[in-house]
N, C-alpha and C. Protein backbone atom coordinates (compact mmCIF):
# COMPACT_ATOMS: atom_id res chain seq x y z
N UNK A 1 49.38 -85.45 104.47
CA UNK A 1 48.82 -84.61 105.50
C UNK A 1 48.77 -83.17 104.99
N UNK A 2 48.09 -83.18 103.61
CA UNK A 2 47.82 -81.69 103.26
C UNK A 2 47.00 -80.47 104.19
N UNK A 3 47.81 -79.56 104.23
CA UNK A 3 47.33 -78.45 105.06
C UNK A 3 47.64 -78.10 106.51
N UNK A 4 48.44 -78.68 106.81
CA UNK A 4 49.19 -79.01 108.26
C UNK A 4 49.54 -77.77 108.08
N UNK A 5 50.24 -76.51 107.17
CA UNK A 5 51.07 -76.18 107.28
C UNK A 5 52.87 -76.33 107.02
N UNK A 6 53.10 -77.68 106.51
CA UNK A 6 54.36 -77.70 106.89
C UNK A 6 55.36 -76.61 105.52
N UNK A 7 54.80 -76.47 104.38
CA UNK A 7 55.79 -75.96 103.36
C UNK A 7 55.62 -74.52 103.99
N UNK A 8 54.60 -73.90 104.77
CA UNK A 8 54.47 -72.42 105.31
C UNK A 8 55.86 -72.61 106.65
N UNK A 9 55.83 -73.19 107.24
CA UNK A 9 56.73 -73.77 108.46
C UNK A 9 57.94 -73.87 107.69
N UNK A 10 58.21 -74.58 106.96
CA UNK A 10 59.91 -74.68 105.97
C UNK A 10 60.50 -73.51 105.62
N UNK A 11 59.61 -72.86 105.39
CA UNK A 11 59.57 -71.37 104.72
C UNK A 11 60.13 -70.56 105.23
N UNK A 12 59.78 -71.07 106.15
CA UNK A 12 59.99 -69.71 107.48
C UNK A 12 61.26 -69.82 108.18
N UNK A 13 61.26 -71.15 108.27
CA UNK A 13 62.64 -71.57 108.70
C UNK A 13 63.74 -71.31 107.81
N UNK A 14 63.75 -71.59 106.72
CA UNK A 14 64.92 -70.81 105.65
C UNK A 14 65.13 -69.84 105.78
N UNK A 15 63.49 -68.94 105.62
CA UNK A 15 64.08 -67.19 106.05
C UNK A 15 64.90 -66.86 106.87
N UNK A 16 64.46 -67.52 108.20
CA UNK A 16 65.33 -67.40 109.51
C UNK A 16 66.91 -67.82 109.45
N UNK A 17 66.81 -68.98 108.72
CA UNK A 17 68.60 -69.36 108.69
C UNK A 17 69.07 -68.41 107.74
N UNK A 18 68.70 -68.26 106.36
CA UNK A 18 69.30 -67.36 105.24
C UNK A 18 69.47 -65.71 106.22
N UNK A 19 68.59 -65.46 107.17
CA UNK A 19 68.92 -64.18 107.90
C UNK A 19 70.34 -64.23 108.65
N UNK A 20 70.15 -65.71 109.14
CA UNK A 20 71.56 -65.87 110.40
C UNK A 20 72.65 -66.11 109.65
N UNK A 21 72.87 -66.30 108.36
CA UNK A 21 73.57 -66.82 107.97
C UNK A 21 74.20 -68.10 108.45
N UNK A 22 73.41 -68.96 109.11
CA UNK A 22 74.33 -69.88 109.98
C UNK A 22 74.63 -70.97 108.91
N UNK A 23 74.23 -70.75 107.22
CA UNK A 23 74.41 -72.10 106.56
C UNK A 23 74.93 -71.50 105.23
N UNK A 24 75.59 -72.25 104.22
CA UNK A 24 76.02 -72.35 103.17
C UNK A 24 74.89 -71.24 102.35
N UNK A 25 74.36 -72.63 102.06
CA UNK A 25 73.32 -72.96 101.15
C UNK A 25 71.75 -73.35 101.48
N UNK A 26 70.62 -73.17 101.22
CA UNK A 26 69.76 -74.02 101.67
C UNK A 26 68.90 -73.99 100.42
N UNK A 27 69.05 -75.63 99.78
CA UNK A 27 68.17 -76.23 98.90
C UNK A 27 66.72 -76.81 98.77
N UNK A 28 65.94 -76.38 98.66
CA UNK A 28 64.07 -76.74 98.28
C UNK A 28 64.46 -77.88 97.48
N UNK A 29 64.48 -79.57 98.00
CA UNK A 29 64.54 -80.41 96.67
C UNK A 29 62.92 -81.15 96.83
N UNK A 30 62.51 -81.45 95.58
CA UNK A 30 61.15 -81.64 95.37
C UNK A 30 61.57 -83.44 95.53
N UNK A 31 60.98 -84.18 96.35
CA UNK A 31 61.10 -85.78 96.62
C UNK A 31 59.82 -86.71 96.53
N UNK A 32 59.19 -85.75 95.73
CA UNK A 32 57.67 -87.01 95.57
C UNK A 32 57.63 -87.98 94.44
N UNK A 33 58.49 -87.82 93.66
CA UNK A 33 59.07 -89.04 93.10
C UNK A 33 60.59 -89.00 92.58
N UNK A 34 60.71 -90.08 92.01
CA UNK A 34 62.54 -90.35 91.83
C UNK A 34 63.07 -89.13 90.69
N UNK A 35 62.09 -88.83 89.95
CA UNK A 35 62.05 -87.67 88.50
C UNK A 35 62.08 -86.87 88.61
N UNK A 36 61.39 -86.23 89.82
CA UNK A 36 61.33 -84.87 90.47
C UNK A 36 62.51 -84.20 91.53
N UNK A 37 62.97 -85.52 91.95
CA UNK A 37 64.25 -85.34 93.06
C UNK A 37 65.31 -85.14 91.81
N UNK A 38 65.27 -85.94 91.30
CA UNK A 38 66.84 -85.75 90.14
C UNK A 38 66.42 -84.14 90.00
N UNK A 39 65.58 -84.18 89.17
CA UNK A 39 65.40 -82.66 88.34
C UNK A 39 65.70 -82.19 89.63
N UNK A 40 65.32 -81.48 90.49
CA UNK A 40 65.57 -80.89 92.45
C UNK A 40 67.34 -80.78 92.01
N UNK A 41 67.82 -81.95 92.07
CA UNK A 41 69.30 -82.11 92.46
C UNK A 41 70.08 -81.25 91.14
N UNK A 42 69.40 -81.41 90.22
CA UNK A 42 70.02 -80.81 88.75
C UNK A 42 69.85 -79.22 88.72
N UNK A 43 69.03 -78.92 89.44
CA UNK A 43 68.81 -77.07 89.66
C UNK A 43 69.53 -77.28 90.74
N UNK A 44 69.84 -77.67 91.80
CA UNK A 44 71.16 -77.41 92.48
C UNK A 44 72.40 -77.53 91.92
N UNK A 45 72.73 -78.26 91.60
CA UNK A 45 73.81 -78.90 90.53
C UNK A 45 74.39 -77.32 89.77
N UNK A 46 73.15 -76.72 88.92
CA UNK A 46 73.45 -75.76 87.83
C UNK A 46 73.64 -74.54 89.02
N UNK A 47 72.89 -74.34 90.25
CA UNK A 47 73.32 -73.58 91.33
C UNK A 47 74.73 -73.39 91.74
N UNK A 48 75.09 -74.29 91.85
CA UNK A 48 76.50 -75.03 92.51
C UNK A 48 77.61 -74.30 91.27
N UNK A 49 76.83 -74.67 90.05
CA UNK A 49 78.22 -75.22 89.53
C UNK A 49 77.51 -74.36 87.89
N UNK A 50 77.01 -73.47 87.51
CA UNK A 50 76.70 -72.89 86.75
C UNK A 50 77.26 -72.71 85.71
N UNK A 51 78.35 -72.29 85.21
CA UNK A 51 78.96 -73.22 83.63
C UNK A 51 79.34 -74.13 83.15
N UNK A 52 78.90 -75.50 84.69
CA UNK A 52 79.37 -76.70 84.38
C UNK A 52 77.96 -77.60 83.53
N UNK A 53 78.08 -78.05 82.43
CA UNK A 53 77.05 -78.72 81.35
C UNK A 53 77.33 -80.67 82.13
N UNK A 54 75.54 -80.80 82.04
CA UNK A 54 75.80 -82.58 83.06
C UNK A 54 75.23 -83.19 81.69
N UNK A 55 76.06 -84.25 81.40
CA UNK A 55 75.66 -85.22 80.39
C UNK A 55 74.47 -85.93 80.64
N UNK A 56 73.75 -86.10 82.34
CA UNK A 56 72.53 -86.90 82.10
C UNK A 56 72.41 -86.28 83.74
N UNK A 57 71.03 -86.55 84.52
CA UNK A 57 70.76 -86.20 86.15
C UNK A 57 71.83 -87.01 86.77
N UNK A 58 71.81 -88.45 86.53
CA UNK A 58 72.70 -88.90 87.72
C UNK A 58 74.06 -87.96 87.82
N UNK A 59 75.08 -87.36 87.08
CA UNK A 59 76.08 -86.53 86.78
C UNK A 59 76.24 -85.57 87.60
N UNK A 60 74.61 -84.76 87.59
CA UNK A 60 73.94 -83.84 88.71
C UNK A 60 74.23 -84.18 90.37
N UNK A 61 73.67 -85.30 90.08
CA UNK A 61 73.36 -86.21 91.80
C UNK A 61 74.58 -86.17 92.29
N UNK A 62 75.49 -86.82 91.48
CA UNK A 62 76.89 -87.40 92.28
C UNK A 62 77.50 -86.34 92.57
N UNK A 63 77.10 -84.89 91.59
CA UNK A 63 78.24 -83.54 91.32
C UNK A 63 77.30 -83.18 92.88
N UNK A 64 76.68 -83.03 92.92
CA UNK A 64 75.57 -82.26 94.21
C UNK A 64 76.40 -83.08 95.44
N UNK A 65 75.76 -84.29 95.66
CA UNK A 65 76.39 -85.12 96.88
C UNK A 65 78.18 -84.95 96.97
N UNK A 66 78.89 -84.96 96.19
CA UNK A 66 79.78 -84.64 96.55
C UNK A 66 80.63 -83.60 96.73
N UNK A 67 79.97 -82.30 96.33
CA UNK A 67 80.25 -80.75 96.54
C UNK A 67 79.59 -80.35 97.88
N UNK A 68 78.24 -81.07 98.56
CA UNK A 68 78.06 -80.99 99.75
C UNK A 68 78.68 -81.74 100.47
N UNK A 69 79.08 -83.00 100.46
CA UNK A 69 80.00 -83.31 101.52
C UNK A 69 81.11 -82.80 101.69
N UNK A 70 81.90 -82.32 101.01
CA UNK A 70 83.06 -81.92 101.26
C UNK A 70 82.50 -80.00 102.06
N UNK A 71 81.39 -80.04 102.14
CA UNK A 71 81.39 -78.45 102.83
C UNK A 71 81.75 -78.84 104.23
N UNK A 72 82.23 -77.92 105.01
CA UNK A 72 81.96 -78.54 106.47
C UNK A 72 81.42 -77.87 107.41
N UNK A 73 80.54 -76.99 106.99
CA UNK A 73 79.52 -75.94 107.67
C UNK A 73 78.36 -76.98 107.89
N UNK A 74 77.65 -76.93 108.12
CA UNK A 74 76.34 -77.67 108.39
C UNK A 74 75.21 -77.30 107.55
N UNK A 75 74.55 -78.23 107.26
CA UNK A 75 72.96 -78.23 106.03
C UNK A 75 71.83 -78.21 106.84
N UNK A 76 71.27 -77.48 105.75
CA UNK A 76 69.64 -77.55 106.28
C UNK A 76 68.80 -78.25 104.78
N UNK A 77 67.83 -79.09 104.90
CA UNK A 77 67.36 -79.66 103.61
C UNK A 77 65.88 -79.58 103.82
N UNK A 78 65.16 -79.46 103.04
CA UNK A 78 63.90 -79.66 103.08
C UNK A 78 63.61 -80.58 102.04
N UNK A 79 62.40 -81.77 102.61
CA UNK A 79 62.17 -82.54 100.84
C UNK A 79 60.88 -82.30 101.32
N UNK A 80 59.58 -82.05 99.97
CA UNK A 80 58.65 -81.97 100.14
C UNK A 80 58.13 -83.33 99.96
C-alpha cells in the first residue's frame, strides 16, 4: 500500500515519543525480508552494545532480544 503515508506517520510518531521521552530507545528495523531484518537487528545490536564485535547476525538477534527484554520501560517498534 505504497503512498498511504505510513513511514511519514512513523516518523512523526518517534519525533513525538523521542520529545516525551516516554521510551528507552526507539528502533527503525527494516522487515521486508529475513536479510534485511537481521542487518536492522545488527545496527541495533552495535547501538546497544558498541564495542561489543558479533561473530555472525543471529549473535546480534539474540544480543538485541534479550537486552530488550530485560528493559522494563515500554517499546515502541516500527517494521517497514
Amino acid at each position: 500500500m505504497g503512498g498511504a503515508g505510513k513511514t511519514q506517520l512513523s516518523l512523526e510518531y518517534c519525533i513525538r515519543m523521542k520529545d516525551s521521552r516516554r521510551f528507552r530507545a526507539i528502533f527503525w528495523l527494516d522487515a521486508s525480508s529475513r536479510n534485511t531484518l537481521y542487518g536492522s537487528m545488527e545496527t541495533a545490536a552495535k547501538q546497544l552494545l558498541p564495542d561489543r564485535v558479533f561473530d555472525d547476525s543471529e549473535a546480534a538477534v539474540t544480543l538485541v532480544k534479550d537486552v530488550l527484554s530485560s528493559w522494563s520501560e515500554p517499546m515502541a517498534t516500527s517494521f517497514r
